[in-house]
Structure formats: C-alpha cells, structure tokens
N, C-alpha and C. Protein backbone atom coordinates (compact mmCIF):
# COMPACT_ATOMS: atom_id res chain seq x y z
N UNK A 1 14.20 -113.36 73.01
CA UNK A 1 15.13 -112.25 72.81
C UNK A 1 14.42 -110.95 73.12
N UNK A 2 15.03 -109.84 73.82
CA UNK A 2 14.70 -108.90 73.90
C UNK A 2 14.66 -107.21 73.13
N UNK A 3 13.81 -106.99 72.94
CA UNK A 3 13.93 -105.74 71.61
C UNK A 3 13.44 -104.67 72.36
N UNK A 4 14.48 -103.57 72.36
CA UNK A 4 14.56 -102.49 72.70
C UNK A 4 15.27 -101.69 71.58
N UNK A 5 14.13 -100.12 71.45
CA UNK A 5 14.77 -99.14 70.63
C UNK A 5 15.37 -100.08 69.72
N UNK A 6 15.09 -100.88 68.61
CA UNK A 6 15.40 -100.88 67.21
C UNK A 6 16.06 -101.86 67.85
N UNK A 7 16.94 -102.32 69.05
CA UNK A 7 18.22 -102.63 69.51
C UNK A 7 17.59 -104.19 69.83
N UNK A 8 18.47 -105.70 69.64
CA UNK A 8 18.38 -107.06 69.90
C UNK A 8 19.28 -107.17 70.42
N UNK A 9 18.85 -108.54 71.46
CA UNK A 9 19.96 -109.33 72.20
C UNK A 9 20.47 -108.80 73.34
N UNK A 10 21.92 -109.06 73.62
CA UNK A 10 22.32 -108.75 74.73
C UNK A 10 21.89 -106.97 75.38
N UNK A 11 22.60 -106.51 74.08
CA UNK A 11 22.30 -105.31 74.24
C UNK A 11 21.33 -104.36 74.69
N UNK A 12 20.30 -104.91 73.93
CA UNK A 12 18.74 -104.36 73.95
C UNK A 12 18.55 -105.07 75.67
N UNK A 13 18.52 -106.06 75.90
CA UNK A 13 18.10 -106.49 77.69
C UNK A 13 19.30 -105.77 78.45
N UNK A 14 20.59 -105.71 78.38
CA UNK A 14 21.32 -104.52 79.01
C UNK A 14 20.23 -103.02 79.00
N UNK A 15 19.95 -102.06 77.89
CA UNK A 15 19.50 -101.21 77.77
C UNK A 15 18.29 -101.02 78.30
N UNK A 16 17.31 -102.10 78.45
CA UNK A 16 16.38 -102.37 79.27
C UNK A 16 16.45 -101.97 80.51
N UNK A 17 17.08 -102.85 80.85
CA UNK A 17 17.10 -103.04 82.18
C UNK A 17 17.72 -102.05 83.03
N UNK A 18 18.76 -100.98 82.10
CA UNK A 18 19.21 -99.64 82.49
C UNK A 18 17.86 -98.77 82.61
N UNK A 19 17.39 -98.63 81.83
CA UNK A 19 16.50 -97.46 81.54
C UNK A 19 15.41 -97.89 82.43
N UNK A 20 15.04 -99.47 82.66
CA UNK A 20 14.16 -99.41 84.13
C UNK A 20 14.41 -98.70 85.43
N UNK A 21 15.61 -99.06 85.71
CA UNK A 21 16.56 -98.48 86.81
C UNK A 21 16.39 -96.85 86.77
N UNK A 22 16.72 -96.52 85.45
CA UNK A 22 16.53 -94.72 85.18
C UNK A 22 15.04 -94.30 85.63
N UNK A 23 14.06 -95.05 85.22
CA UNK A 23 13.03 -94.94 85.22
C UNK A 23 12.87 -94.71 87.10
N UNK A 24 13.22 -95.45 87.76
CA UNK A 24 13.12 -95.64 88.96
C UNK A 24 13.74 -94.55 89.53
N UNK A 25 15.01 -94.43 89.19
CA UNK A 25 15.62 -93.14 89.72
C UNK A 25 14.72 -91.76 89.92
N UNK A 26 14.72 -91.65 88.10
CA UNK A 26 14.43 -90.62 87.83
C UNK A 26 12.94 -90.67 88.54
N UNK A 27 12.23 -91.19 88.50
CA UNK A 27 10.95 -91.20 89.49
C UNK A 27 11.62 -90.40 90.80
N UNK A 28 12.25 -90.91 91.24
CA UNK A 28 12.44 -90.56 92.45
C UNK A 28 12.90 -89.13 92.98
N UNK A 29 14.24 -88.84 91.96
CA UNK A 29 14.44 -87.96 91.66
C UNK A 29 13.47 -86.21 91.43
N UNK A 30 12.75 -86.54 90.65
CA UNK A 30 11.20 -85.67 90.60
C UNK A 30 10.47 -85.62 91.84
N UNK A 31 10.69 -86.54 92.42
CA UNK A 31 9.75 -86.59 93.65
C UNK A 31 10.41 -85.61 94.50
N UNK A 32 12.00 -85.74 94.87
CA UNK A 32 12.80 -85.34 95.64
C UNK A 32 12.61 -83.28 95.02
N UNK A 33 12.71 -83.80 94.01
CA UNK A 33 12.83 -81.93 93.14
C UNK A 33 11.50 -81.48 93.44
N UNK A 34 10.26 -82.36 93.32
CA UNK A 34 9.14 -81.19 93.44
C UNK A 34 9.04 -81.26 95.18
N UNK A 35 8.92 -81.89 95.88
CA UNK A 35 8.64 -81.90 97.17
C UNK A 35 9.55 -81.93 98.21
N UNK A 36 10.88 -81.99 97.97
CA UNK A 36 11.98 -81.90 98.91
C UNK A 36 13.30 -81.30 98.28
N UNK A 37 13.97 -81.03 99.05
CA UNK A 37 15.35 -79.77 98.65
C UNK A 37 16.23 -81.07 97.72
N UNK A 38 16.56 -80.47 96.84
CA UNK A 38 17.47 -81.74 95.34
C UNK A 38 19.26 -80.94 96.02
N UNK A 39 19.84 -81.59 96.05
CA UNK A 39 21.11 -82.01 96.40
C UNK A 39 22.30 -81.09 95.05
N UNK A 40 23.06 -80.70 95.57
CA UNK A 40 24.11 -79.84 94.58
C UNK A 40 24.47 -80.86 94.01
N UNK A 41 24.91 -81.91 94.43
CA UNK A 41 26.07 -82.78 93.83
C UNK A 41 25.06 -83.96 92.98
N UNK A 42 25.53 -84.40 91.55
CA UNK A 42 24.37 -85.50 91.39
C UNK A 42 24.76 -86.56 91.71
N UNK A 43 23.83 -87.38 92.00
CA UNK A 43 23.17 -88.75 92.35
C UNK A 43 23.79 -89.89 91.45
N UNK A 44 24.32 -91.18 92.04
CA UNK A 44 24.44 -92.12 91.52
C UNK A 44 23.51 -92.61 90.36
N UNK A 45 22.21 -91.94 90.51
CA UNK A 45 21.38 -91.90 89.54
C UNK A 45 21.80 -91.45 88.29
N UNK A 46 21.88 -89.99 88.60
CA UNK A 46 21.89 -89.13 87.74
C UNK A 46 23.08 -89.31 87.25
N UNK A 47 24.42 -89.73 87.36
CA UNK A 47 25.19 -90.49 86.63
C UNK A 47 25.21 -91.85 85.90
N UNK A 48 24.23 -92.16 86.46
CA UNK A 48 23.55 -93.30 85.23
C UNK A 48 22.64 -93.29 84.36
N UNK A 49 21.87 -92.37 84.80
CA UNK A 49 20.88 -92.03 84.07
C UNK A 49 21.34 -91.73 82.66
N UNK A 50 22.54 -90.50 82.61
CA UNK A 50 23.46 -89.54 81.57
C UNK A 50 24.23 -90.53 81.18
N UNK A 51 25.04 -91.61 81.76
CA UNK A 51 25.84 -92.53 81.14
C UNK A 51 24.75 -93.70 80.31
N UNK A 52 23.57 -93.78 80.96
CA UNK A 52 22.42 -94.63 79.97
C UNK A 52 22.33 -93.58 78.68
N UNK A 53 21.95 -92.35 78.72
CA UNK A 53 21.49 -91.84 77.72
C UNK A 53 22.33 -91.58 76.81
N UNK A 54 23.97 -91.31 77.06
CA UNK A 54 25.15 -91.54 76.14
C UNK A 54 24.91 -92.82 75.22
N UNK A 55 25.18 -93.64 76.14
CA UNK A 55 25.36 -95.24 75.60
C UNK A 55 24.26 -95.67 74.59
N UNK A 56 22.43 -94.80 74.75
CA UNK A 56 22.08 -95.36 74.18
C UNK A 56 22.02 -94.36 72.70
N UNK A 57 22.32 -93.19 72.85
CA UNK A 57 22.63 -92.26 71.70
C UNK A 57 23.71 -92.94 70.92
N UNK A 58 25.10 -93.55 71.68
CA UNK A 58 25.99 -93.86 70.80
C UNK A 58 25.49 -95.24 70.44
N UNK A 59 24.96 -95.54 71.11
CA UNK A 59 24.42 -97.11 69.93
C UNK A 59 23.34 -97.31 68.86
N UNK A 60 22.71 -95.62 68.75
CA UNK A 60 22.26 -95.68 67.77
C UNK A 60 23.01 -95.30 66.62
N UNK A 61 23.84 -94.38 67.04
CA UNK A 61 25.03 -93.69 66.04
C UNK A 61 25.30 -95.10 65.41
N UNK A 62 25.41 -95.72 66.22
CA UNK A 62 26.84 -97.10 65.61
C UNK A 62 25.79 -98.09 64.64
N UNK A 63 24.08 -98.01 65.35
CA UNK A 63 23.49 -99.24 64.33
C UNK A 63 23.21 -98.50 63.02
N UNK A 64 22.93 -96.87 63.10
CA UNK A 64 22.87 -96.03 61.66
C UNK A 64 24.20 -96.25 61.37
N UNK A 65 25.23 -96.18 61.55
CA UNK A 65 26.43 -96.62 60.59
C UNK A 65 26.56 -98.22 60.06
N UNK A 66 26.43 -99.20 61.17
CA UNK A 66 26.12 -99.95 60.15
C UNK A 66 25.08 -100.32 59.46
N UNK A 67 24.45 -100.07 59.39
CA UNK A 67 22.77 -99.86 58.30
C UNK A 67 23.46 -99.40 57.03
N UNK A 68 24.16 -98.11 57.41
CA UNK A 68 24.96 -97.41 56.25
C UNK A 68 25.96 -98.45 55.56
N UNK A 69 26.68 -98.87 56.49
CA UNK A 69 28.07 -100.13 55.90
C UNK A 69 27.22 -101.28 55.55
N UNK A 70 26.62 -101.54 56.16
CA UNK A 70 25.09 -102.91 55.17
C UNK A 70 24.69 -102.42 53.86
N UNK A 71 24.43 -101.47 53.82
CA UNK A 71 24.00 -101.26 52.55
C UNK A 71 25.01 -101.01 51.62
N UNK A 72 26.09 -100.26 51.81
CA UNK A 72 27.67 -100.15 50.76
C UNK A 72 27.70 -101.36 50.38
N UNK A 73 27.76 -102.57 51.41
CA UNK A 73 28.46 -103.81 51.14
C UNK A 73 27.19 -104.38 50.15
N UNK A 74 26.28 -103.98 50.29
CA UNK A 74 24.94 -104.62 49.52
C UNK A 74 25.55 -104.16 48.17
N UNK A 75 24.96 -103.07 47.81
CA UNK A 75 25.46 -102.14 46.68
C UNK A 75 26.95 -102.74 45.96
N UNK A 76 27.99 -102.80 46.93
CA UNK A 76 29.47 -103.76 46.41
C UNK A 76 29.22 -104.96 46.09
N UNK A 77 28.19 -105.79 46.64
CA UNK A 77 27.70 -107.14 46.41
C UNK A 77 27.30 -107.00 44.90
N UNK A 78 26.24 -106.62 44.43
CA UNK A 78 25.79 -106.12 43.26
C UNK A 78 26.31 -105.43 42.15
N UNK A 79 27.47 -104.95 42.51
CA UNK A 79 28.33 -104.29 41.66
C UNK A 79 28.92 -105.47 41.31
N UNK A 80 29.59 -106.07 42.32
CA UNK A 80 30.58 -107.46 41.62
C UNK A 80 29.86 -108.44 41.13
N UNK A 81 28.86 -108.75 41.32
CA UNK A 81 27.94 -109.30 40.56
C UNK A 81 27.30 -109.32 39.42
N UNK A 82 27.38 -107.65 39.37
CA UNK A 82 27.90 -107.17 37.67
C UNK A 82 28.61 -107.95 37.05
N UNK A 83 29.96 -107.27 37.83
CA UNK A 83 31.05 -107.53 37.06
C UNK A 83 31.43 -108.79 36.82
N UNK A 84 30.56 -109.86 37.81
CA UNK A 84 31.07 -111.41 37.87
C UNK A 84 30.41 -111.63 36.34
N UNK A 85 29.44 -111.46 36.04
CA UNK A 85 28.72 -111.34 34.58
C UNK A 85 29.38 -110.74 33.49
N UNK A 86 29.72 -109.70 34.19
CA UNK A 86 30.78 -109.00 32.42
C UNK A 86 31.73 -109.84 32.29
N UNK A 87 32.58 -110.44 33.24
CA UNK A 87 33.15 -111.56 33.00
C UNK A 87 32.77 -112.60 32.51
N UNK A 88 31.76 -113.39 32.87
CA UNK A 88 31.58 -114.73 32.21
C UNK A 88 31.22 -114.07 30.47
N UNK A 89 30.41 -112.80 30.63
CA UNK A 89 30.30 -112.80 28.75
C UNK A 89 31.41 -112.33 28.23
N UNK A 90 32.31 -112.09 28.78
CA UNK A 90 33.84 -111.62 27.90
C UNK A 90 34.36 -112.93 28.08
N UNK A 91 34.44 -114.01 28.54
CA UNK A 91 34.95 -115.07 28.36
C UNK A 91 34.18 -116.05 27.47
N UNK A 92 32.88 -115.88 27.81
CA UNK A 92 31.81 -116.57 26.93
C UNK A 92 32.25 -116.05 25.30
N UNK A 93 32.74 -114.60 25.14
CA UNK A 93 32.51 -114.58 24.22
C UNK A 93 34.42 -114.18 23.21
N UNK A 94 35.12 -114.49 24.17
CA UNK A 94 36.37 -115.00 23.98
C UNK A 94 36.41 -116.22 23.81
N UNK A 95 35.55 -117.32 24.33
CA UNK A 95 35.68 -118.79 23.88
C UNK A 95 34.96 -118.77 22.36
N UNK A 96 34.39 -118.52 22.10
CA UNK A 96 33.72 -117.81 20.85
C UNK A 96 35.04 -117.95 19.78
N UNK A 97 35.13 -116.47 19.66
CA UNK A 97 36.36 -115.80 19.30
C UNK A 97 37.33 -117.01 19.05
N UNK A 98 38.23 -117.51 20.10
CA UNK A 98 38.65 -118.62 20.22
C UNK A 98 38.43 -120.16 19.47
N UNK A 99 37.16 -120.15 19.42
CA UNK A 99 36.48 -121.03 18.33
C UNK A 99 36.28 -120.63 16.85
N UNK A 100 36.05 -119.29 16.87
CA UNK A 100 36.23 -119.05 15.29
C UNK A 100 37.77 -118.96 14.62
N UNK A 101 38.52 -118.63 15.76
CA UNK A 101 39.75 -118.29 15.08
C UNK A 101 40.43 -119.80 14.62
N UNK A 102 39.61 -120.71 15.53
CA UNK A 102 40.09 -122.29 15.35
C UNK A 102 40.02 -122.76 14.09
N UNK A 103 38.44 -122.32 13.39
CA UNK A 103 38.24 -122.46 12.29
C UNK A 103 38.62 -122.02 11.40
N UNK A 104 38.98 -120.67 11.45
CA UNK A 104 39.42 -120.20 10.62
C UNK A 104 40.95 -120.64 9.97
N UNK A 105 41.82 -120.79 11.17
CA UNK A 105 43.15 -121.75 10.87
C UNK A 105 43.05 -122.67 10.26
N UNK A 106 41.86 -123.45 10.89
CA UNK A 106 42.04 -124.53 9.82
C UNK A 106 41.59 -124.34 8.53
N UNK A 107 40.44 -123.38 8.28
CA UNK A 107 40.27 -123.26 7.00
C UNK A 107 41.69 -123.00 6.37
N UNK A 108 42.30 -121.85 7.02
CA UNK A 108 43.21 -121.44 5.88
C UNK A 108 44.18 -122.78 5.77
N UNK A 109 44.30 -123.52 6.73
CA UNK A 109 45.24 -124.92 6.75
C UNK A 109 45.00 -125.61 5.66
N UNK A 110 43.35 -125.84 5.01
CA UNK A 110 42.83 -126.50 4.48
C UNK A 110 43.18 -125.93 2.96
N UNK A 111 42.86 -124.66 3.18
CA UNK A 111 43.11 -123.73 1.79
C UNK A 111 44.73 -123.70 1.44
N UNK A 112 45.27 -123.66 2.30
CA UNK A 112 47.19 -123.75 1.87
C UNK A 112 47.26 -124.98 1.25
N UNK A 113 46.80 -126.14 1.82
CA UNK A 113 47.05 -127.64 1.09
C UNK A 113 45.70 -127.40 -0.41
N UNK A 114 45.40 -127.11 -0.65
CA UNK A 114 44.55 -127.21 -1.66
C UNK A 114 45.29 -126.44 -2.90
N UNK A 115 45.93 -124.94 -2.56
CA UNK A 115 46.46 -124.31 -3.05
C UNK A 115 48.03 -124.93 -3.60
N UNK A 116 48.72 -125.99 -2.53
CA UNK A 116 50.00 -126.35 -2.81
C UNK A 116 49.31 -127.27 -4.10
N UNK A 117 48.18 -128.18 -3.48
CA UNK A 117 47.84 -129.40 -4.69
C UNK A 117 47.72 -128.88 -5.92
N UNK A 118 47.24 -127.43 -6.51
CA UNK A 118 47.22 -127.26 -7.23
C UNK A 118 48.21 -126.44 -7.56
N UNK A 119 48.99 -126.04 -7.03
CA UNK A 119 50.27 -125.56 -7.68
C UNK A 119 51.06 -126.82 -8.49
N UNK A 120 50.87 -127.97 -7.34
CA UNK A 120 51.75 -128.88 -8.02
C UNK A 120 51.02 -129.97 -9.39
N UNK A 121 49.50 -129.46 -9.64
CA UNK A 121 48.93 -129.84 -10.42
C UNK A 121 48.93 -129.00 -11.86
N UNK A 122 49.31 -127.20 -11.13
CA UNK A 122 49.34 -126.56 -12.43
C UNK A 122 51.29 -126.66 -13.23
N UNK A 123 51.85 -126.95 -12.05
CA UNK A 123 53.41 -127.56 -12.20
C UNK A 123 53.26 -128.69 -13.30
N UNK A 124 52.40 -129.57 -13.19
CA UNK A 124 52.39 -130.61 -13.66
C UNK A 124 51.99 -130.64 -15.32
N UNK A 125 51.02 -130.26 -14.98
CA UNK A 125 50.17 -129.58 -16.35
C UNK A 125 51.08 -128.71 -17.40
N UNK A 126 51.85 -127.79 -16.55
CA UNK A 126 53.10 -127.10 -17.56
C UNK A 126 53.92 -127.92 -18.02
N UNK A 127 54.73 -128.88 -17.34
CA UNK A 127 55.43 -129.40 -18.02
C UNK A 127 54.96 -130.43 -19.13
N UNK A 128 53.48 -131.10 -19.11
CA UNK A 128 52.77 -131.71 -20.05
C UNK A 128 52.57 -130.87 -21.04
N UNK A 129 52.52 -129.58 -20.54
CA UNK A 129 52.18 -128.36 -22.11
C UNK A 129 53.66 -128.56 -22.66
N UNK A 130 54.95 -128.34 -21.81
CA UNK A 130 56.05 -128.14 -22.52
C UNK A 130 56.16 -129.76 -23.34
N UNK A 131 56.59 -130.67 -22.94
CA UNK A 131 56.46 -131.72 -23.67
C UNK A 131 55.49 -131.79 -24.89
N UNK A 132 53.93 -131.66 -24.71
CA UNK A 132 53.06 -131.99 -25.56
C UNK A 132 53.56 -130.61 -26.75
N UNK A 133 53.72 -129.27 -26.42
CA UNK A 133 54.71 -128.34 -27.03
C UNK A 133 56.07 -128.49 -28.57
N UNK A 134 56.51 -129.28 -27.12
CA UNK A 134 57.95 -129.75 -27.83
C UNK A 134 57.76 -130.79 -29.01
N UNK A 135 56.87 -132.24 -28.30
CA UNK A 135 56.28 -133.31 -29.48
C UNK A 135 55.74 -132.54 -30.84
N UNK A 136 54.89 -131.83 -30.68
CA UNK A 136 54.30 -130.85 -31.37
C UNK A 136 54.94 -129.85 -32.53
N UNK A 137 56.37 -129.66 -31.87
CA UNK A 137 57.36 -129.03 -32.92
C UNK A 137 58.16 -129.83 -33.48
N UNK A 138 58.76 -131.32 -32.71
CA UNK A 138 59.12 -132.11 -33.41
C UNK A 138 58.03 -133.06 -34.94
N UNK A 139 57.28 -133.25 -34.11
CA UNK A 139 56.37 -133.98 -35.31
C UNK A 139 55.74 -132.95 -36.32
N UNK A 140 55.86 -131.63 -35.78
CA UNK A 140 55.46 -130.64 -37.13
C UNK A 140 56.58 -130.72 -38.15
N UNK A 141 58.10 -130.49 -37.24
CA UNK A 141 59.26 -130.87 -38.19
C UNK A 141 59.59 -132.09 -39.21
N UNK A 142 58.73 -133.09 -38.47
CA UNK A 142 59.04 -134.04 -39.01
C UNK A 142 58.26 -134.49 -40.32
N UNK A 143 56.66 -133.81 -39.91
CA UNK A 143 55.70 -133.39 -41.08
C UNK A 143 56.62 -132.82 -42.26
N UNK A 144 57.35 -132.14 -41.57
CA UNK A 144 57.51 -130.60 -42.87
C UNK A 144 58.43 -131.45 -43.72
N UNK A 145 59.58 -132.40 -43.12
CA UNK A 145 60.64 -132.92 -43.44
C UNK A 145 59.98 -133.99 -44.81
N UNK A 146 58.77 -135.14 -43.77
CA UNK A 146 58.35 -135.79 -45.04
C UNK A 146 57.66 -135.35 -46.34
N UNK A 147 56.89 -133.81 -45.89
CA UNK A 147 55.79 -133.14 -47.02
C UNK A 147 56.95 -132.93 -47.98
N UNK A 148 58.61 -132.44 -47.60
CA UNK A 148 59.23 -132.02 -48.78
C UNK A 148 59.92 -133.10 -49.41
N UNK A 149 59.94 -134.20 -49.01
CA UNK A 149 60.57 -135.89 -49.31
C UNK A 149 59.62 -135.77 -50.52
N UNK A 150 58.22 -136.12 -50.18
CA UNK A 150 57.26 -136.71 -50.55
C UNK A 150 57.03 -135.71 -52.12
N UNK A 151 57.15 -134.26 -52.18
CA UNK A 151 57.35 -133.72 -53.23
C UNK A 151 58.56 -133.40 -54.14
N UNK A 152 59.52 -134.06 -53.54
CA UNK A 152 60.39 -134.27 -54.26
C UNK A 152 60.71 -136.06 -54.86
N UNK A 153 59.78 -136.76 -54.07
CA UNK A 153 59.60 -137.70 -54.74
C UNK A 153 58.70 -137.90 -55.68
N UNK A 154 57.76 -136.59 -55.48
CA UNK A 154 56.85 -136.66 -56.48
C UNK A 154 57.73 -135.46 -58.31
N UNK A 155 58.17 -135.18 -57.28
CA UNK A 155 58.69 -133.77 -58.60
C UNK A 155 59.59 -135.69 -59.72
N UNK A 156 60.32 -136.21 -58.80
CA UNK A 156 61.14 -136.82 -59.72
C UNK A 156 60.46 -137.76 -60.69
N UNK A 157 58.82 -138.74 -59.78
CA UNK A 157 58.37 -139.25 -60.36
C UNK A 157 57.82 -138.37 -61.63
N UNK A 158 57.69 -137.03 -61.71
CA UNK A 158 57.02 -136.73 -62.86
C UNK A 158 58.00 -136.56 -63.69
N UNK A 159 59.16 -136.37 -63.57
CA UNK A 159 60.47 -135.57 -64.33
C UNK A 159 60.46 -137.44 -65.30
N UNK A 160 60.75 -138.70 -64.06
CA UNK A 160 60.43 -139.61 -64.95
C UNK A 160 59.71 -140.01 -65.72
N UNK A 161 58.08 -139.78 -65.60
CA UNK A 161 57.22 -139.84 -66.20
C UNK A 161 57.03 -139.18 -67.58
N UNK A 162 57.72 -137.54 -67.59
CA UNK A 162 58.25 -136.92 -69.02
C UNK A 162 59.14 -137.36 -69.45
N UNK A 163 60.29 -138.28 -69.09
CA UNK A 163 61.42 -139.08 -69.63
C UNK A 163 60.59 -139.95 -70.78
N UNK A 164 59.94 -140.51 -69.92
CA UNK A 164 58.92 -142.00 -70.22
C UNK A 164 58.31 -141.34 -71.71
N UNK A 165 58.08 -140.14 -71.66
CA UNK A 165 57.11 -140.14 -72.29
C UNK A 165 57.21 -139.46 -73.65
C-alpha cells in the first residue's frame, strides 16, 4: 500500500503519482521561466499542477473532519457505554427492589394469616371467657341458693333442737 501525506490506498498512489507528474512539470516549467520566455496562457501543467494542489488541500480538509467525526463517534461510543451501565445498575438494582418488595408481600401475607389466626383464637378465647363467665354466675347462684337452703336447714335443725330440749 502506498502512503502519501498522512493519505492510504488508492488515494495516496493517485496523489503520488500526480505530484510526480507536477514535479516533472513544474521542473520544467522553471526551466522554461528562468531561461526561456513563459507563455501568457497556462500549461496543461499548470492546470494540474493547481487542480493537484486543490485536491490535495481538500483531502486533507476531509481526513481532519473525519479524525474530528472519529473521535465524536468515539466520545458517543463511551457515553453510551455509560449509559449501557447506568442501565444495567438501575435494573440490577430494580431487580433488587423487586425482590424485596417480594418479600415483603409475603411477609405481610404471612403476618395477615397470623393476625386472622389469632383473631380467631382471641374470638375463641372470648367466647370461653363468656361461657366460663356465665358457668361462673350460674354456679355462684347456685352456691348462694344452697348456702341459704343449708342455713335454713340449719336455723330449723336448731329451732328443733330447742323444741327437743
């Protein structure tokens, strides 16, 4: 491959091979200017020469622009590459998130059924208070009923006992 001025490939052996030609001209050219009368009108040369030196001015213009657009796209490469990262940790850390909130449902899932069991255990328990309650006022009644039997069976046994006596 051929390397000219910064320039590879086709280009650079095109540009070559112009600027040999210029080279030749323009040799000649000088020769004609210092030692013989130079011509009003220019030379097939000298229109190539100026169309070489355009072409190779604008192809440097064009490889400094893309040097310039190489490097944006570098720089954009790296930016999204950032951002490809802020992504995976906002998802990394949304699956997270996602996982705690899992747990957490179920905790509270776990805690609602624990909470019903014992509602229906403290349900349960009340109505054993009301019953054990209720037994409690009946058999006190029923206490009270025999304590006054029992002293009036005792009042009579003594009333007989002063009969007796």
């Amino acid at each position: 491959m051929s390397n000219y001025g910064g320039l590879s490939g086709a280009a650079a052996f095109m540009l070559g091979r112009a600027s040999h030609q210029y080279e030749q001209t323009l040799g000649n050219s000088i020769q004609r200017a210092l030692y013989g009368r130079r011509s009003a009108r220019p030379t097939e040369a000298d229109e190539l020469a100026d169309l070489l030196s355009q072409m190779t001015s604008l192809l440097r213009q064009k490889n400094a622009e893309s040097d310039r657009l190489e490097e944006h796209l570098l720089r954009s490469r790296e930016y999204a590459s950032g951002l490809e990262a802020q992504i995976k940790d906002l998802k990394d850390t949304l699956a997270l998130a996602d996982a705690a909130t899992a747990r957490q449902v179920a905790q509270l899932k776990a805690a609602g059924d624990r909470e019903e069991r014992l509602a229906c255990d403290l349900a349960a328990a009340h109505d054993k208070y009301h019953r054990l309650s209720n037994d409690h006022t009946m058999l006190k009644t029923k206490a009270e009923n025999m304590e006054r039997r029992i002293r009036g069976y005792l009042s009579m046994e003594n009333e007989w006992r002063k009969q007796q006596s």
